[in-house]
Protein backbone atom coordinates (compact mmCIF):
# COMPACT_ATOMS: atom_id res chain seq x y z
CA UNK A 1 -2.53 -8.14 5.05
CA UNK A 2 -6.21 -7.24 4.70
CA UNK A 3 -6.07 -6.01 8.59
CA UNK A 4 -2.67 -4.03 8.13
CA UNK A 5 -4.76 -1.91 5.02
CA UNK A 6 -8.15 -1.37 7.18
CA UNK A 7 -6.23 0.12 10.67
CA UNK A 8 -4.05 2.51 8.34
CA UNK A 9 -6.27 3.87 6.01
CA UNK A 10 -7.99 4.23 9.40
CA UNK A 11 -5.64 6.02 10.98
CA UNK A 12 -4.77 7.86 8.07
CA UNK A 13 -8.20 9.26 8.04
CA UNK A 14 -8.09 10.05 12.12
CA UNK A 15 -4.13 11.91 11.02
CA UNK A 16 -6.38 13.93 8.01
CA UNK A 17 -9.21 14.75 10.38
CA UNK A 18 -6.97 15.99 13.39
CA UNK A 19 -8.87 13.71 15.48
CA UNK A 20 -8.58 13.01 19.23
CA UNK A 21 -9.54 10.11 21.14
CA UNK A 22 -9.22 6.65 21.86
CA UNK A 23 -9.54 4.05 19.12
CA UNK A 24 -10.42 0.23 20.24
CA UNK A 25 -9.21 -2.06 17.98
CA UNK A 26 -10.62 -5.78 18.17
CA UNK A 27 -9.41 -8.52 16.60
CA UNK A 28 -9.86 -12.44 16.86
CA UNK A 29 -5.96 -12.77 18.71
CA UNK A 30 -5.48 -9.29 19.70
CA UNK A 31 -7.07 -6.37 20.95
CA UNK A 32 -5.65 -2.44 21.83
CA UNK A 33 -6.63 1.04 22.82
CA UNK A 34 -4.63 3.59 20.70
CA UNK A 35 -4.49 7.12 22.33
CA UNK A 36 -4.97 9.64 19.49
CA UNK A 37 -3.80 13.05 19.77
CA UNK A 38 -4.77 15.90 17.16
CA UNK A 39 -4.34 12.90 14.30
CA UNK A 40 -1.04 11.48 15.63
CA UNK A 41 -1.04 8.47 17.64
CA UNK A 42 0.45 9.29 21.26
CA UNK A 43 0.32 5.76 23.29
CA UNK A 44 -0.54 2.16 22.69
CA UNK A 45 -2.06 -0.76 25.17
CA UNK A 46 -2.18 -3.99 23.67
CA UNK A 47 -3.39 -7.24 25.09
CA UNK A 48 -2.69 -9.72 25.53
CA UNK A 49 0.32 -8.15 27.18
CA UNK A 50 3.37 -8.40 24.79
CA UNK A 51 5.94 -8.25 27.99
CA UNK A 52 8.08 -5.11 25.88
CA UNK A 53 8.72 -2.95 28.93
CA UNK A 54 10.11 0.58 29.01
CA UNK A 55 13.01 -0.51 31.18
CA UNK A 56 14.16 -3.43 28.98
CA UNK A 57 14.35 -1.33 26.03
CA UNK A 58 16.45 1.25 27.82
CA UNK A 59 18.48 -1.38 28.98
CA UNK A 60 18.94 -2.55 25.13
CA UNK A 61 19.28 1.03 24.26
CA UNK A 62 22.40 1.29 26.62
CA UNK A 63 20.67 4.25 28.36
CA UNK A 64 20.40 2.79 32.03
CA UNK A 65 22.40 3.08 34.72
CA UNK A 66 22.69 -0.31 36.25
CA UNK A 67 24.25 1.53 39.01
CA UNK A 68 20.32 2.36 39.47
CA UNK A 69 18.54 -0.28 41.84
CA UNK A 70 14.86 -0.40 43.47
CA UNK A 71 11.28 0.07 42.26
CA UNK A 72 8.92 2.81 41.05
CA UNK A 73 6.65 3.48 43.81
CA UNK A 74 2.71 1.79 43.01
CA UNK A 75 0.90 3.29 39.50
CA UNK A 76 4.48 4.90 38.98
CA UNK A 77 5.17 4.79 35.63
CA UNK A 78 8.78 3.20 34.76
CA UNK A 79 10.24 6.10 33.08
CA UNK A 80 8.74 8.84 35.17
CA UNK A 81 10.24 7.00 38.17
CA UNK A 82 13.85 6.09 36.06
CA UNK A 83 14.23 10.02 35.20
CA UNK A 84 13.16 10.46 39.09
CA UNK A 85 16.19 8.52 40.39
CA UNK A 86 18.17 9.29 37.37
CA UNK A 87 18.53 6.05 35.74
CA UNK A 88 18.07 7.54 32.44
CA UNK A 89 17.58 10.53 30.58
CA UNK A 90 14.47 12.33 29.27
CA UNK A 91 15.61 11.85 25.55
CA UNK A 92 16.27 8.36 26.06
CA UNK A 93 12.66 7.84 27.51
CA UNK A 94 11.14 9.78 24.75
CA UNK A 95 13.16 7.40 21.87
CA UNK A 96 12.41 4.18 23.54
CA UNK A 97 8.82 5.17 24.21
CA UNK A 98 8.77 5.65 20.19
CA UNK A 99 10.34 2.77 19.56
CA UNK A 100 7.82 0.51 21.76
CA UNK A 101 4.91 2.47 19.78
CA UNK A 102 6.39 1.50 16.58
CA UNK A 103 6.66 -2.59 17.87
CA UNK A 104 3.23 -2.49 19.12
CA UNK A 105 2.24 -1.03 15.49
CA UNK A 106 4.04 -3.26 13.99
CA UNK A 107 2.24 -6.30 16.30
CA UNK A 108 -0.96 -4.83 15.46
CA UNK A 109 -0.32 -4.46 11.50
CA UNK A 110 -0.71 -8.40 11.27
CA UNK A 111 -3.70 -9.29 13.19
CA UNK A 112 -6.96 -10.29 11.19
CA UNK A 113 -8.92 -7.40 9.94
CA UNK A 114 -10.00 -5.88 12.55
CA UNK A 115 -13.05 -3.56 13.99
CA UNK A 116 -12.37 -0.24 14.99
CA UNK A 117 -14.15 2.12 17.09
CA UNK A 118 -13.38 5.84 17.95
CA UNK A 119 -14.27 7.41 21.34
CA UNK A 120 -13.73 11.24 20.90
CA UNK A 121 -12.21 12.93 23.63
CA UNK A 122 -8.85 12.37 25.70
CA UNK A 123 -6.13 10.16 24.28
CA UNK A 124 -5.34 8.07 27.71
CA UNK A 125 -5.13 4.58 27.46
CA UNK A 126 -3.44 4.06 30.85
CA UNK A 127 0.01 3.71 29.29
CA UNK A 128 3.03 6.76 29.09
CA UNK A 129 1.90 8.81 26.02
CA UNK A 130 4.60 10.71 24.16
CA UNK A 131 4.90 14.20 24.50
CA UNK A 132 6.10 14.53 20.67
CA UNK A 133 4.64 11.73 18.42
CA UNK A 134 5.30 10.69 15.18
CA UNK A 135 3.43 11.51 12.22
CA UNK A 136 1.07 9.09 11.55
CA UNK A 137 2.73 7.98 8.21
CA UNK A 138 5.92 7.74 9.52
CA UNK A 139 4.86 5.45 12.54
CA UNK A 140 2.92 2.76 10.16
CA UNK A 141 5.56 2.99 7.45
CA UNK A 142 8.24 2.52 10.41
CA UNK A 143 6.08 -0.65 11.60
CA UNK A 144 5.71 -1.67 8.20
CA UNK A 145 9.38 -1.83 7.70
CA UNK A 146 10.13 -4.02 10.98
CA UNK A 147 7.12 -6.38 10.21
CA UNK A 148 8.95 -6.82 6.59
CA UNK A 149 11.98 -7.12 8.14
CA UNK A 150 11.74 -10.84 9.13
CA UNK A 151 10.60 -11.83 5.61
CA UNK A 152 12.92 -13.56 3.37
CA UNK A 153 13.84 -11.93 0.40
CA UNK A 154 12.82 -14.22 -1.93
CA UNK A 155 9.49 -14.56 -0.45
CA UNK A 156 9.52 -10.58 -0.47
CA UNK A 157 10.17 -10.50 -4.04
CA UNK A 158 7.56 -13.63 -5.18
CA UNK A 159 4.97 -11.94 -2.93
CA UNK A 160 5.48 -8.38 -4.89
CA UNK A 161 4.46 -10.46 -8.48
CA UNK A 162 5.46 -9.02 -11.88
CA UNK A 163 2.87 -7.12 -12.88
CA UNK A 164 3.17 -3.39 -13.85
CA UNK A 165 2.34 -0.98 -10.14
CA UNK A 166 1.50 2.48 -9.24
CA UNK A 167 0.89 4.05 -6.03
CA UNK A 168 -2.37 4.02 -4.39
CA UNK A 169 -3.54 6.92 -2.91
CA UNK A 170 -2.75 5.44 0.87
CA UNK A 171 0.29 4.64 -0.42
CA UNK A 172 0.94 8.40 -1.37
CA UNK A 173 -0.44 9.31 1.71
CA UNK A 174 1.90 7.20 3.41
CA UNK A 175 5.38 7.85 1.81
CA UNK A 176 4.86 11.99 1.25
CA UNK A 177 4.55 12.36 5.46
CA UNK A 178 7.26 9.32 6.13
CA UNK A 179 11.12 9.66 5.94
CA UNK A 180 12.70 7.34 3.61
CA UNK A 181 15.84 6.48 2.65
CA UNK A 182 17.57 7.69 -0.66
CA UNK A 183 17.20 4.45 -2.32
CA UNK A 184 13.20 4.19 -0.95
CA UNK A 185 12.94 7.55 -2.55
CA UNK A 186 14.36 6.34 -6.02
CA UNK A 187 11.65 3.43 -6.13
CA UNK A 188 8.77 5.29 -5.01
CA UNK A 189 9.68 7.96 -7.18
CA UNK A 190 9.23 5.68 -10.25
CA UNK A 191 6.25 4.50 -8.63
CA UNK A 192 4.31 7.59 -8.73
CA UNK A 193 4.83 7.52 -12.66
CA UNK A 194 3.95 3.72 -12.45
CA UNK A 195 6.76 0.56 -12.87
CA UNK A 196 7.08 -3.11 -13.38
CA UNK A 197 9.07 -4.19 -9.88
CA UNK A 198 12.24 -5.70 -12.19
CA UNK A 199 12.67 -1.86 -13.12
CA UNK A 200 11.65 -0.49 -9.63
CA UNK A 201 14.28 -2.83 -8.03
CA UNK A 202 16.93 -2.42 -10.90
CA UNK A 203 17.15 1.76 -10.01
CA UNK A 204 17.57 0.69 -6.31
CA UNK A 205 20.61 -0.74 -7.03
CA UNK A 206 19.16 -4.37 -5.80
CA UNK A 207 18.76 -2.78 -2.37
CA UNK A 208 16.89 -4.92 -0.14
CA UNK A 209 15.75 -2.01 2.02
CA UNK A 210 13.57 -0.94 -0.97
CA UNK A 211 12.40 -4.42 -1.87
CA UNK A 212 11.24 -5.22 1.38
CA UNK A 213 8.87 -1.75 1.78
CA UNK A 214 8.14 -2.39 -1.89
CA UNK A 215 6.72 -5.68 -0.44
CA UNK A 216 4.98 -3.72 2.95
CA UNK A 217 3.35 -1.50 0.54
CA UNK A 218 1.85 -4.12 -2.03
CA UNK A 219 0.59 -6.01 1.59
CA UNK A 220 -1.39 -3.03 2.81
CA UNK A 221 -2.59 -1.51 -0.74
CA UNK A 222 0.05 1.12 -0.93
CA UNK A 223 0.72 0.23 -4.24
CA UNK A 224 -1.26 -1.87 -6.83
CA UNK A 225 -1.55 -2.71 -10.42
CA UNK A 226 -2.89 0.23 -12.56
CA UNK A 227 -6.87 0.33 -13.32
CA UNK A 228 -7.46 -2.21 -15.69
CA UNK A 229 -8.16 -1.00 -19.42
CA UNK A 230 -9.25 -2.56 -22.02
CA UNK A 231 -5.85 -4.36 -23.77
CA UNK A 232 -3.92 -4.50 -20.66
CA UNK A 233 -3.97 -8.50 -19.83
CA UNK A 234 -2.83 -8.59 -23.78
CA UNK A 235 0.02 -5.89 -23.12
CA UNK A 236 1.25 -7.67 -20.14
CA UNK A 237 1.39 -10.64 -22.21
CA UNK A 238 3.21 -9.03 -24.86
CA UNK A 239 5.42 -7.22 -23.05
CA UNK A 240 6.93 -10.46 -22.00
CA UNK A 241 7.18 -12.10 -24.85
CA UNK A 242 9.26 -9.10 -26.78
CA UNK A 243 11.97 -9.27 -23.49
CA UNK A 244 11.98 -13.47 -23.62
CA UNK A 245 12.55 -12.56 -27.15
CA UNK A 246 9.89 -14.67 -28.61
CA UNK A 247 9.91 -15.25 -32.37
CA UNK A 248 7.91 -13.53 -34.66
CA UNK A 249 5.30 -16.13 -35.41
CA UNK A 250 4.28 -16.75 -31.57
CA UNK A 251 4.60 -12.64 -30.71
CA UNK A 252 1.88 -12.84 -33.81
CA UNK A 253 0.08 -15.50 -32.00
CA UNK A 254 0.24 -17.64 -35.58
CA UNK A 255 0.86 -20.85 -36.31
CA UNK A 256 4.70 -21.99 -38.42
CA UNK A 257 3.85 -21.28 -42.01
CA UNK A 258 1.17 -18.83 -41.93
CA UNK A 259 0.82 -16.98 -45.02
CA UNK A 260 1.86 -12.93 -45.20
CA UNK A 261 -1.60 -11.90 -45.09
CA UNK A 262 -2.26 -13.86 -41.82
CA UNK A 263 0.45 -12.07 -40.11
CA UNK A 264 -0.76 -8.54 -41.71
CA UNK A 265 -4.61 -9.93 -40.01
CA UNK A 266 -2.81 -11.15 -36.64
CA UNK A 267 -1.17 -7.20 -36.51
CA UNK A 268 -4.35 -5.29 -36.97
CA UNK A 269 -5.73 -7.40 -33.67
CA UNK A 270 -2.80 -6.80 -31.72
CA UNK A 271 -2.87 -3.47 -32.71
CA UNK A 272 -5.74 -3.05 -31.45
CA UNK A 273 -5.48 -4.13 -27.88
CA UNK A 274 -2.13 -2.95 -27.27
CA UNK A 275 -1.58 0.41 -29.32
CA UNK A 276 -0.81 3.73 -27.51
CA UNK A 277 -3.70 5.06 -28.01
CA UNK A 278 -6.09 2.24 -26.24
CA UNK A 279 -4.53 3.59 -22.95
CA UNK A 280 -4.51 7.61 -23.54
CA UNK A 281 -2.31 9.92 -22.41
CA UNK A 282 -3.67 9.28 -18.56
CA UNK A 283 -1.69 6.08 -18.71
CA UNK A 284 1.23 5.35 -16.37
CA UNK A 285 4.40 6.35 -18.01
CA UNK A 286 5.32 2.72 -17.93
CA UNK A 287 2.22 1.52 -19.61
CA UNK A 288 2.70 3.73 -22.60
CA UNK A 289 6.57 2.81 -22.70
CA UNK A 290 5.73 -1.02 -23.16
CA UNK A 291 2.76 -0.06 -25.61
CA UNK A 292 5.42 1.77 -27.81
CA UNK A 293 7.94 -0.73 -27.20
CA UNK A 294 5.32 -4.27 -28.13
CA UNK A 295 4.24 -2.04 -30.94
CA UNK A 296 7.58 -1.74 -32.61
CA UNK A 297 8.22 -5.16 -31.35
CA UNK A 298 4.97 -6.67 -34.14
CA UNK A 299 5.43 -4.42 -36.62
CA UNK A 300 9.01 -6.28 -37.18
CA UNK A 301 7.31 -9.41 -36.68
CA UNK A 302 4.72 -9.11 -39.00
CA UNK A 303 7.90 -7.75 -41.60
CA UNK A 304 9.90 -11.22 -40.70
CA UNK A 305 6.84 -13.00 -41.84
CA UNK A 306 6.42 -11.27 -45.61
């Protein structure tokens, strides 16, 4: 999701700034003027129109009174002219007015990367703005979670890969300013520290809540493998091999048969590729747990081998 990472480290950056304006967003399929207020994103017009009107989600909502019947007058907006004739209520305008945002976020998330374009000055976009916004994280992790939402699990979990991940800084960005759920917090917890996603997934209790924004935040570059160091490829490798509890000649990458002092040669290489101290003590928690744990894992090898 190469367009879903551009448009929020961009907004992210508007949200640090305290920007105000209007940002135009173009895209191949989609194009929309997003009303920033102070940083936080206060109203969204997409096009081509995505037909999610104010009054259908009230309706969905349960907050109309189909008691209620005629028409706003001309330019009238919906929900100005609902509280007007009291159809609704001014809490239920301000939640489904959120909740559109959010959708049209989430829309927007998925279109091709896109160009972006800031016009300083008022945030009107010719839609209802709200009065009380969202933060900025918790709006694109929100959209995040209802794009991931129609992803099959499985796919989720192949899409996420195996490798060891940390957070990026937009992912830390994004999950300090968003509410999450106890179980998100447990994973992105661990995550700060740095993870494999069998580990991540296996303190969630095999929620699917956390599995799926596990999944949004590998899409947009929330959360990647650690910088590459020398050895890590090998450690990955390793680390594998010691939980599919390979024998001691293939963990020594020998052949059957090899002599004692072929296995001693075979652990000094290792060694040095996978040891502790080839990552430093700047290493992800997780990295230096599997260095320790390959480590002990070849030094019984190579003793199976005498």
């Amino acid at each position: 999701m190469p367009g879903a990472a551009a448009l929020a480290r961009g907004l992210c950056v508007l949200a640090r700034a305290g920007r105000s304006g209007v940002l135009d967003v173009c895209a191949a399929r989609m194009q929309a003027k997003i009303g920033v207020r102070e940083g936080r994103v206060v109203a969204m017009r997409v096009l081509p129109d995505d037909g999610d009107f104010l009054g259908d989600s009230l309706r969905r909502m349960g907050a109309w009174d189909e008691r209620i019947f005629g028409l706003p007058d001309p330019g009238e907006p919906v929900g100005r002219w609902a509280l007007r004739v009291g159809a609704t209520s001014a809490p239920a305008v301000s939640l489904a007015l959120r909740k559109q945002l959010q959708r049209r976020m989430a829309r927007l998330l998925g279109v091709d990367p896109p160009e972006m374009r800031l016009t300083p000055g008022a945030s009107e976009v010719g839609v209802p703005a709200l009065d009380e916004p969202p933060q900025t994280a918790e709006l694109i992790v929100g959209a995040l979670r209802d794009r991931a939402a129609e992803v099959p699990l499985l796919w989720a979990r192949r899409r996420v890969g195996e490798t060891l991940l940390v957070l990026t800084p937009l992912g830390k960005e994004l999950v300090t300013d968003a509410v999450l759920w106890p179980d998100e917090a447990a994973m992105v917890g661990m995550l700060e520290h740095g993870a494999p996603p069998d580990v991540l997934l296996a303190a969630t209790g095999g929620s699917s809540r956390a599995l799926r924004l596990l999944y949004a935040l590998r899409q947009v570059g929330g959360c990647a493998p650690p910088e590459l160091r020398s050895g890590y490829a090998t450690l990955l490798r390793k680390t594998r091999q010691v939980r599919a509890a390979a024998r001691a000649a293939e963990l020594l990458e020998l052949p059957g048969g090899a002599p004692p002092q072929e296995a001693r040669r075979a652990l000094r290489k290792l060694a040095a590729a996978v040891h502790p101290d080839r990552f430093g003590t700047t290493a992800p928690a997780a990295i230096r747990s599997a260095s320790h744990e390959v480590m002990s894992a070849l030094v019984r090898a190579q003793n199976d081998l005498r």
